[in-house]
Protein backbone atom coordinates (compact mmCIF):
# COMPACT_ATOMS: atom_id res chain seq x y z
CA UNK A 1 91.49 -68.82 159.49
CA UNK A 2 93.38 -65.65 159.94
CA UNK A 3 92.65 -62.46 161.79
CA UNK A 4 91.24 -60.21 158.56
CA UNK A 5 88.95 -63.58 158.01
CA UNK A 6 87.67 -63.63 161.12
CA UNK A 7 87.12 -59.70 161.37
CA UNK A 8 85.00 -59.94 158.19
CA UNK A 9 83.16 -62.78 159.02
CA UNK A 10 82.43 -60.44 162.69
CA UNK A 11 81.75 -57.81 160.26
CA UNK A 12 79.84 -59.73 158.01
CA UNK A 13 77.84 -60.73 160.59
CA UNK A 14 77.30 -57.61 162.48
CA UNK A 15 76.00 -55.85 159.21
CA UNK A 16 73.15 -58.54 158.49
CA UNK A 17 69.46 -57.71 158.40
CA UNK A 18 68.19 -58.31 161.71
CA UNK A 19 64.24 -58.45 162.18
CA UNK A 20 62.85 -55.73 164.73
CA UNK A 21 61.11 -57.61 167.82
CA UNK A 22 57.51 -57.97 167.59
CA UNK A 23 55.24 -54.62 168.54
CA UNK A 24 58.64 -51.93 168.04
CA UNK A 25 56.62 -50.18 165.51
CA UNK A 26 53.48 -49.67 167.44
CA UNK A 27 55.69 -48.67 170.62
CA UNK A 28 57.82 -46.28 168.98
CA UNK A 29 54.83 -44.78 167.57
CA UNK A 30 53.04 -44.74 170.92
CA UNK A 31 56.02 -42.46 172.34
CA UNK A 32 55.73 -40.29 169.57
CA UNK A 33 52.56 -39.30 170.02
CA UNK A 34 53.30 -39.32 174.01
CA UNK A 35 55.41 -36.58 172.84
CA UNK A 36 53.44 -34.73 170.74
CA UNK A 37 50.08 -34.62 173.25
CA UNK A 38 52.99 -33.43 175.84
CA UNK A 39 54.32 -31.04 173.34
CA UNK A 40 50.79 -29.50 172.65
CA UNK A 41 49.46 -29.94 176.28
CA UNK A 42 52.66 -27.69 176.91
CA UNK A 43 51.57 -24.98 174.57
CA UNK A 44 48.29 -24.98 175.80
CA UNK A 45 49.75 -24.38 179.46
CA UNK A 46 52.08 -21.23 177.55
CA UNK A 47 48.67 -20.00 175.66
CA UNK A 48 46.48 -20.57 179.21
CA UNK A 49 48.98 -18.26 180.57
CA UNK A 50 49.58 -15.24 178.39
CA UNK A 51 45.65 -15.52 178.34
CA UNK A 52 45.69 -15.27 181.93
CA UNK A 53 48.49 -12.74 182.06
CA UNK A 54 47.02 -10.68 179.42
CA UNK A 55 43.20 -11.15 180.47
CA UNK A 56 44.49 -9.78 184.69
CA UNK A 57 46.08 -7.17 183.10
CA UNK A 58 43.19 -5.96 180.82
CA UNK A 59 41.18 -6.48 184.65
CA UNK A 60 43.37 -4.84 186.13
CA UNK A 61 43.42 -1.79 184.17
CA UNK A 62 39.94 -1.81 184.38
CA UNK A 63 39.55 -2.12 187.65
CA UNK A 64 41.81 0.97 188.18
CA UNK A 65 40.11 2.85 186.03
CA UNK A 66 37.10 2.26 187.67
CA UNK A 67 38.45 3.30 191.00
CA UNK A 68 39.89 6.68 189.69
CA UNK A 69 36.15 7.57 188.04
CA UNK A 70 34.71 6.39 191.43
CA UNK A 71 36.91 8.50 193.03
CA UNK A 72 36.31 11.86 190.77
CA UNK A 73 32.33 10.99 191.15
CA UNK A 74 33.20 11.64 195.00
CA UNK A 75 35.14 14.70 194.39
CA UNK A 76 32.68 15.89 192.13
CA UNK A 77 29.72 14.79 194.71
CA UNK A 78 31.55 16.89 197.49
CA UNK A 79 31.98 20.06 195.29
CA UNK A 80 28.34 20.04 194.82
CA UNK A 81 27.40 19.09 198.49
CA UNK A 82 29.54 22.45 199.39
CA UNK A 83 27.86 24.29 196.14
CA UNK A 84 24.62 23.68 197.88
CA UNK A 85 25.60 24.77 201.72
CA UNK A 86 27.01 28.14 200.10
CA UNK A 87 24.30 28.69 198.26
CA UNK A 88 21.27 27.92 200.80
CA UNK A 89 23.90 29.94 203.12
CA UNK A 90 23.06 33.73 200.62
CA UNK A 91 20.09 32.68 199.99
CA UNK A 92 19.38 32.64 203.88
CA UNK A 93 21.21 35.83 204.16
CA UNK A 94 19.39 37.38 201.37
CA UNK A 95 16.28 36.59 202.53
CA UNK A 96 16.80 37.78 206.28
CA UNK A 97 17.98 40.94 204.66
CA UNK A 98 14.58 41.42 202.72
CA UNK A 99 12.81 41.00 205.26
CA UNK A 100 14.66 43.62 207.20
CA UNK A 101 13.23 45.98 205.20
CA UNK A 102 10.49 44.44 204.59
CA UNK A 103 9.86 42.17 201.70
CA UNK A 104 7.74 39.37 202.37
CA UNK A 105 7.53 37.63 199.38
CA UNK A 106 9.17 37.94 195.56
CA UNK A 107 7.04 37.16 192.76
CA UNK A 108 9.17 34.74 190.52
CA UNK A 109 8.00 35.14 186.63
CA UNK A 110 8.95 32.54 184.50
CA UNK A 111 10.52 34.02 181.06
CA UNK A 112 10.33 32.35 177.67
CA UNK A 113 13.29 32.02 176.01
């Protein structure tokens, strides 16, 4: 037998239907959907997280704006706290001026509007 003989016969033989071991299909398939419950386990992680993300950032905006209106609800509070002290302040003064000259008491009439 020559060389080219003996190549084809190699050849020959290399090419030839060869019967997959026993179970190939069922493991190959197995990884496959290994990879695919990874796959989709790691977009669930990716969605969990821009959920997250998004969902602090929605809280956090909130929670900011809730500290600014709690914070003009004090301001607002104090400018009426100092409303009041001026005003009971006159009103003091006016009445310890009418009853300087004598006014003891001022009939308050209710008008209709």
């Amino acid at each position: 037998m020559n060389d080219l003989s003996q190549f084809e016969n190699r050849l020959r033989d290399s090419l030839r239907r060869v019967e997959p071991p026993a179970g190939l299909e069922q493991r190959i398939l197995a990884r496959v959907e290994a990879r695919r419950r990874f796959a989709r386990r790691r977009w669930l992680a990716a969605a969990a997280s821009v959920v997250f993300v998004v969902g602090g950032g929605f809280i956090g905006v909130h929670y900011r704006q809730r500290q600014i209106e709690e914070r003009q609800v004090e301001v607002v509070r104090q400018q009426f706290s100092l409303a009041l002290q001026i005003t009971s302040k006159h009103l003091s003064k006016a009445d310890r001026q009418l009853r300087a000259i004598g006014v003891k008491q001022i009939e308050l009439v209710e008008v209709e509007r």
